[in-house]
Structures are given as structure tokens and as C-alpha cells.
N, C-alpha and C. Protein backbone atom coordinates (compact mmCIF):
# COMPACT_ATOMS: atom_id res chain seq x y z
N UNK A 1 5.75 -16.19 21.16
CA UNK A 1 5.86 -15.16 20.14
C UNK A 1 7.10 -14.28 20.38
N UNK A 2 7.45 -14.04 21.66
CA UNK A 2 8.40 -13.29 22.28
C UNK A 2 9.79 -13.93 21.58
N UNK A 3 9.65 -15.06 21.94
CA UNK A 3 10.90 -16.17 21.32
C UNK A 3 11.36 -15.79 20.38
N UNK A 4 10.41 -15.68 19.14
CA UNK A 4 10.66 -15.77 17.84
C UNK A 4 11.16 -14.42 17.12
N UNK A 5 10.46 -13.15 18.16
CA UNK A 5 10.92 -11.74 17.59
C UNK A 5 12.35 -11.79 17.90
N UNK A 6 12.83 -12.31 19.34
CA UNK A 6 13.64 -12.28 19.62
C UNK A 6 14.59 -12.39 18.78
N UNK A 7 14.87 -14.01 18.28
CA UNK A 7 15.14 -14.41 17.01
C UNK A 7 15.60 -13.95 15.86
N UNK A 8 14.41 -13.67 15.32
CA UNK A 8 14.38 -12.93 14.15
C UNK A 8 15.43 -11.25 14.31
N UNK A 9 15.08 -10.82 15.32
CA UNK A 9 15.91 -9.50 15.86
C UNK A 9 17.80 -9.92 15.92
N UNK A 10 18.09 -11.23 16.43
CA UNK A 10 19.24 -11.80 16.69
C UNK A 10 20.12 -12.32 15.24
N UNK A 11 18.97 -12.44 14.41
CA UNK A 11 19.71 -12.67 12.81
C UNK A 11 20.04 -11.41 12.24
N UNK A 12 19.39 -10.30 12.53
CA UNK A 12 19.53 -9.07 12.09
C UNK A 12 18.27 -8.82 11.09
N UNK A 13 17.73 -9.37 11.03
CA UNK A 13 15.95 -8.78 10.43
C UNK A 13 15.19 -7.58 11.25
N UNK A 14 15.16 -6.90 10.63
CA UNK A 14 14.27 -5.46 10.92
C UNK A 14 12.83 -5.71 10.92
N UNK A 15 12.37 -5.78 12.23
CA UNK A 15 11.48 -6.43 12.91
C UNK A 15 10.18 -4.89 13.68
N UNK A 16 9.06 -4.84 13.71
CA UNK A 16 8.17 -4.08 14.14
C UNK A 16 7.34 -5.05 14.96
N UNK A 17 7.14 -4.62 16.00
CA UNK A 17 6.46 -5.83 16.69
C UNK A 17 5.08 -4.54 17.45
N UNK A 18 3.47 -5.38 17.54
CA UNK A 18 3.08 -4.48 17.25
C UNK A 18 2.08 -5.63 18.46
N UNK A 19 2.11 -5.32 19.66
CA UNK A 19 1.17 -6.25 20.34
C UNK A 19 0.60 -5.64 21.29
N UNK A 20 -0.70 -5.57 21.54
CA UNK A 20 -1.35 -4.83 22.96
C UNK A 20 -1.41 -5.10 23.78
N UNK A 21 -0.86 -6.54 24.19
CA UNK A 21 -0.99 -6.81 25.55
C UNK A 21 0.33 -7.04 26.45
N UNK A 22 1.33 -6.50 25.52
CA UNK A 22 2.41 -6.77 26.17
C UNK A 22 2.94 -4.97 26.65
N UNK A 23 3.35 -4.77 27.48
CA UNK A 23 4.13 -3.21 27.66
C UNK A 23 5.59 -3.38 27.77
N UNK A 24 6.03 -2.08 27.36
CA UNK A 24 7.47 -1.66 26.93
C UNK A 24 8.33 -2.02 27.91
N UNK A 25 7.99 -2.23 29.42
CA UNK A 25 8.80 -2.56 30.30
C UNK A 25 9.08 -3.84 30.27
N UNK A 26 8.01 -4.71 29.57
CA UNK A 26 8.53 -6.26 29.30
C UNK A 26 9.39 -7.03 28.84
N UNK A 27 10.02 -5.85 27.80
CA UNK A 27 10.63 -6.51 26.57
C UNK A 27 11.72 -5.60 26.40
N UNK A 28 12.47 -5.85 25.62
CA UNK A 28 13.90 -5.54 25.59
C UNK A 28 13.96 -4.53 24.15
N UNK A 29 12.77 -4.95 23.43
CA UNK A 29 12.45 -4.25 22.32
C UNK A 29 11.51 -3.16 22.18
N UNK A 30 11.66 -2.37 20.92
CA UNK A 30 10.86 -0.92 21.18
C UNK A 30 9.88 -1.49 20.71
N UNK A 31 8.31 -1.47 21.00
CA UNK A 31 6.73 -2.06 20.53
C UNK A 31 6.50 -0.27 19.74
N UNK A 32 5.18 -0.88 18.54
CA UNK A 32 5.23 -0.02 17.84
C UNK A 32 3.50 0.06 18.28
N UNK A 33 2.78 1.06 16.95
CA UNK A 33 1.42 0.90 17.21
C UNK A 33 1.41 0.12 16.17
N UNK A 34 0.31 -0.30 15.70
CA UNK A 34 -0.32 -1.10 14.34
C UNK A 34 0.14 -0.27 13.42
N UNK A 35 -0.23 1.22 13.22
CA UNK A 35 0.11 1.86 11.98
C UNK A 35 1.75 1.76 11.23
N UNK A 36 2.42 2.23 12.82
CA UNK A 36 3.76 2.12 13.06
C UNK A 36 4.12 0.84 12.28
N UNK A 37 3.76 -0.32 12.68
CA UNK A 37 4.35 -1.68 12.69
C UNK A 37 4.52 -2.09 10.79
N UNK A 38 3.35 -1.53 10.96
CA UNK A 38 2.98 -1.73 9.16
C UNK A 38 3.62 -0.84 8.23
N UNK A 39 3.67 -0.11 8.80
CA UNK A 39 4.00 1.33 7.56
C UNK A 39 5.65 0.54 7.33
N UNK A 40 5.66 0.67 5.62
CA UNK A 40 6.62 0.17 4.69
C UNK A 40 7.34 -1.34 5.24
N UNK A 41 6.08 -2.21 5.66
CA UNK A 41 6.89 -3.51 5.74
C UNK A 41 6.43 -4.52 4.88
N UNK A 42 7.04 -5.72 4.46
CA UNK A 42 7.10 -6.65 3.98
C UNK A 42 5.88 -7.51 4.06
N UNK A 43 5.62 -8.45 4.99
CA UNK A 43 5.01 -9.15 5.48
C UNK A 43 4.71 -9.08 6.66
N UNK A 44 3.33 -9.00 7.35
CA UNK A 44 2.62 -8.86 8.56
C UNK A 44 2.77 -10.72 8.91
N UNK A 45 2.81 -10.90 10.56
CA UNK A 45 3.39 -12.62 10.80
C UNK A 45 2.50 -12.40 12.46
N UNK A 46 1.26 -12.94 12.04
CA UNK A 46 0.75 -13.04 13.02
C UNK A 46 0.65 -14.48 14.27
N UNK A 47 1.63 -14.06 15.10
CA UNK A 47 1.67 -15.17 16.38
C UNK A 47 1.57 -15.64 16.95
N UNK A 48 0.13 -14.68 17.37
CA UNK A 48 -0.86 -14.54 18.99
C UNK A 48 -2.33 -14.48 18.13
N UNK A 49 -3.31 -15.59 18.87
CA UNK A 49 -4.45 -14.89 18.30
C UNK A 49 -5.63 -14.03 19.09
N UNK A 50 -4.91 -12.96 19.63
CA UNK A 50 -5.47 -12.08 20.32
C UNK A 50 -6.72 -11.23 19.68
N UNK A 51 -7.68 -10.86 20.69
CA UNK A 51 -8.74 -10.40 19.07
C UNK A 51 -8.39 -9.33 17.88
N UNK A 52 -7.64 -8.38 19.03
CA UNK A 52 -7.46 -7.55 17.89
C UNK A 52 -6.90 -7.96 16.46
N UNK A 53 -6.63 -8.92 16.70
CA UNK A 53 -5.63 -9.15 14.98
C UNK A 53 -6.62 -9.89 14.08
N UNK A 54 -7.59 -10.55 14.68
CA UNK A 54 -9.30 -10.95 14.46
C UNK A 54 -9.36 -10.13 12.63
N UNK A 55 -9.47 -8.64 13.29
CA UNK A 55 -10.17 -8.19 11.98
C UNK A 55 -8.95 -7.02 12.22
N UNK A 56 -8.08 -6.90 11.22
CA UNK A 56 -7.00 -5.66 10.96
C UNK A 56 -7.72 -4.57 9.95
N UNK A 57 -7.32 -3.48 10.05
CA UNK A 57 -7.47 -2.27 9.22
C UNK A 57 -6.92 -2.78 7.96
N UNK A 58 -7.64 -3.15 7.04
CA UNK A 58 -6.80 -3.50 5.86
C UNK A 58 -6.96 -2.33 4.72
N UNK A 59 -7.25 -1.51 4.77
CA UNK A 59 -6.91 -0.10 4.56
C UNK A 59 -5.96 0.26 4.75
N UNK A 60 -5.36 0.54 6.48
CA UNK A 60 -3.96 0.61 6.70
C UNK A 60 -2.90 -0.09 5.86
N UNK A 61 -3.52 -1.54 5.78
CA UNK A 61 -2.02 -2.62 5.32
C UNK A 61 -2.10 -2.20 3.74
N UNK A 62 -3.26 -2.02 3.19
CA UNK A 62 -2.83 -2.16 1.38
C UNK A 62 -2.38 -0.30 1.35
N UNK A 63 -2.55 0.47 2.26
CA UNK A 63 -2.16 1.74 1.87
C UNK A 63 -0.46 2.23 2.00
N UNK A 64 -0.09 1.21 3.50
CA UNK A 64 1.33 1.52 3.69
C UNK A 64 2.57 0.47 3.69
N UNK A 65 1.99 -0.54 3.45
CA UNK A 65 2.75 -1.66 3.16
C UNK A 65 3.66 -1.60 2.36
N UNK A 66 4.82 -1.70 1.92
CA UNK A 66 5.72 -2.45 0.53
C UNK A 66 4.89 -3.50 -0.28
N UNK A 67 4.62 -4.59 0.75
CA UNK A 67 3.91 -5.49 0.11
C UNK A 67 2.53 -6.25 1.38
N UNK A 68 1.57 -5.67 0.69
CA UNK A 68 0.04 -6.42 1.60
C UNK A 68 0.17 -8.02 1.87
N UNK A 69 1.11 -8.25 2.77
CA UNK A 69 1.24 -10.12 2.99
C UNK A 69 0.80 -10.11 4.07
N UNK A 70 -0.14 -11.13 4.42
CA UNK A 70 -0.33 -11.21 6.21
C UNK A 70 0.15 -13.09 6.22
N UNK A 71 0.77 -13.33 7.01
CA UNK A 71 1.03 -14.88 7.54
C UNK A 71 0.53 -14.82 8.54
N UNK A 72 -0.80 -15.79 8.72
CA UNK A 72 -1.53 -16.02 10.10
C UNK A 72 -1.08 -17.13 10.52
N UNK A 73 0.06 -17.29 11.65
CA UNK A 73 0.50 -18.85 11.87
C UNK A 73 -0.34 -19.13 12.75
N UNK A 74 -2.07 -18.15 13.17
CA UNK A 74 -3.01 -19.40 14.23
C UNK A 74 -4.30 -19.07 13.54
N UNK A 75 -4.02 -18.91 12.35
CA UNK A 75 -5.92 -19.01 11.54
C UNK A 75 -6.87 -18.70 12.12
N UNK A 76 -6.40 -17.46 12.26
CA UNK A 76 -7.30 -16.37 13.13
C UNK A 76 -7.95 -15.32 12.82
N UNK A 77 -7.46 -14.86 11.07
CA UNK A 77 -7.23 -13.44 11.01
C UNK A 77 -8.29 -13.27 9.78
N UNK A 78 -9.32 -12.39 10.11
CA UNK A 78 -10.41 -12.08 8.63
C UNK A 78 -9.53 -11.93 7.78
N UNK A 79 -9.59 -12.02 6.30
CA UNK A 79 -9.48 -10.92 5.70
C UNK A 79 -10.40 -11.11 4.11
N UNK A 80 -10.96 -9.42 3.95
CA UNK A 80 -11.32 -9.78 3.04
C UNK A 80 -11.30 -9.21 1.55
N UNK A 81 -10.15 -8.35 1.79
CA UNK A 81 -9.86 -6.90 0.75
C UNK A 81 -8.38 -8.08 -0.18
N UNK A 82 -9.05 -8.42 -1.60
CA UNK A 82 -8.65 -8.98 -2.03
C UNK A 82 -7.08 -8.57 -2.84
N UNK A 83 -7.04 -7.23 -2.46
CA UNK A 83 -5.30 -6.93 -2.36
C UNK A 83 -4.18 -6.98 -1.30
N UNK A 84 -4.69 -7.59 -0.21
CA UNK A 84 -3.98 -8.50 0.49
C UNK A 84 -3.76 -9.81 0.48
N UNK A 85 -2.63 -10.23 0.39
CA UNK A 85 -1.90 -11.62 0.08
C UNK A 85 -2.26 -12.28 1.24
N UNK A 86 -2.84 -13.43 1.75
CA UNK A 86 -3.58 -14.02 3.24
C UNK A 86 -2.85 -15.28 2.93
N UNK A 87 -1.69 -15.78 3.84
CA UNK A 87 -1.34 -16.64 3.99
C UNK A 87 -1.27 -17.78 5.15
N UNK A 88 -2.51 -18.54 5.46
CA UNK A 88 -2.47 -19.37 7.01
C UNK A 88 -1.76 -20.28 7.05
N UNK A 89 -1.27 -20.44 8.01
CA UNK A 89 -0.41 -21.83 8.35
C UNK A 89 -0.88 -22.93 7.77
N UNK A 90 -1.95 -23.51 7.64
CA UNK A 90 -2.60 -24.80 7.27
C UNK A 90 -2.60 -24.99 5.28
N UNK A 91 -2.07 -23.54 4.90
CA UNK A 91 -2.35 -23.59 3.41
C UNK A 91 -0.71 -23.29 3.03
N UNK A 92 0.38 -23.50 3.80
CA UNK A 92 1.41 -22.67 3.62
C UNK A 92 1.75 -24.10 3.47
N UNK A 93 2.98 -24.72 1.95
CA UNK A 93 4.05 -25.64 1.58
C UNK A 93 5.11 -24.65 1.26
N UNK A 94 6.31 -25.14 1.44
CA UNK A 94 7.86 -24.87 1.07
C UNK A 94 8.15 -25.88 0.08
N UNK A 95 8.29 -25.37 -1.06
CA UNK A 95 8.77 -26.06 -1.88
C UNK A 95 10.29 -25.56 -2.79
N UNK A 96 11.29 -26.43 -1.86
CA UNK A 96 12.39 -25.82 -2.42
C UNK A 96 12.67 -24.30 -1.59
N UNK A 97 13.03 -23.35 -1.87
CA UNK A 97 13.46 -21.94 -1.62
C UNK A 97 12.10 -21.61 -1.40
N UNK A 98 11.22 -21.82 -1.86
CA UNK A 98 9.95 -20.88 -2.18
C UNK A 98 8.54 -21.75 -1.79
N UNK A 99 7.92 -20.50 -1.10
CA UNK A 99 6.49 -20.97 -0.68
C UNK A 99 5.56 -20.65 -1.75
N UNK A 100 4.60 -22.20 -1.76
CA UNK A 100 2.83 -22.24 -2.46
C UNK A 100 1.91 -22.14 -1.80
N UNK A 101 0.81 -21.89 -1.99
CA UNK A 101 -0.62 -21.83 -1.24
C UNK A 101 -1.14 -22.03 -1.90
């Protein structure tokens, strides 16, 4: 997961990384809280299936989001507040520029 923030940070994507089991001395990057991570972002991209990400505040996500997207790339993640966009790996095609589910 580390890899990929990395990554994503190295293209220049504005990145919130929001994980509890990792601490600030680990990483080269500033870790946020959940609220933090979410407030005015795009799409939530879940990596790890640690429990907490199990069941998210989806209160938090449809209240401060831009847009309520969660990508679960380990089909892990409840959700059941039908103004969040729930996208799992196993239902995710690229077709062309643009993803179906």
C-alpha cells in the first residue's frame, strides 16, 4: 500500500493517506485522521483490509467528500448508505478512458 501512495505522491496527485497502523516515523509522508483524509476528497482507495475500514463512518464520507466514491481494491468494506458510490475490485472494468460496474 506504501508503494502505491508513494507513487501516486511521485506523479503529483494530492494524496491523504489515512492508516492506523502505520506511525509518522515510518513514512516519509504526513498521515492524516479519517476525518482529515476525507474531508473534500475525490475518491476513498482502500488497500489494506484492516478492520477499521470494515465499516467507515459514512456520514463522515457523504457529509465531506467532493464526491462519496470508495474503491475497495480487497472487498472488504460494508457499505450501506446508498449515496456512496462502492466500487470493489472484482466489479471494476476499464473500458476505454472510463470505468463500468
Amino acid at each position: 500500500a506504501m508503494d502505491i501512495v508513494n507513487e501516486l505522491l511521485e506523479e503529483g496527485y494530492n494524496v491523504s493517506v489515512f492508516d492506523p497502523h502505520v506511525h509518522q516515523e515510518q513514512v516519509k509522508f504526513t498521515l492524516s485522521t479519517f476525518e482529515e483524509a476525507v474531508n473534500e476528497a475525490e475518491l476513498i482507495v482502500v488497500l489494506t483490509d484492516h478492520d477499521e475500514f470494515k465499516v467507515m463512518d459514512e456520514q463522515v464520507i457523504v457529509s465531506t467528500m467532493k464526491q462519496a466514491q470508495v474503491l475497495d481494491t480487497k472487498n472488504c468494506v460494508k457499505i450501506v448508505n446508498q449515496n456512496i458510490n462502492y466500487i470493489n475490485f472484482g466489479s471494476l472494468k476499464i473500458v476505454g478512458d472510463e470505468y463500468c460496474v
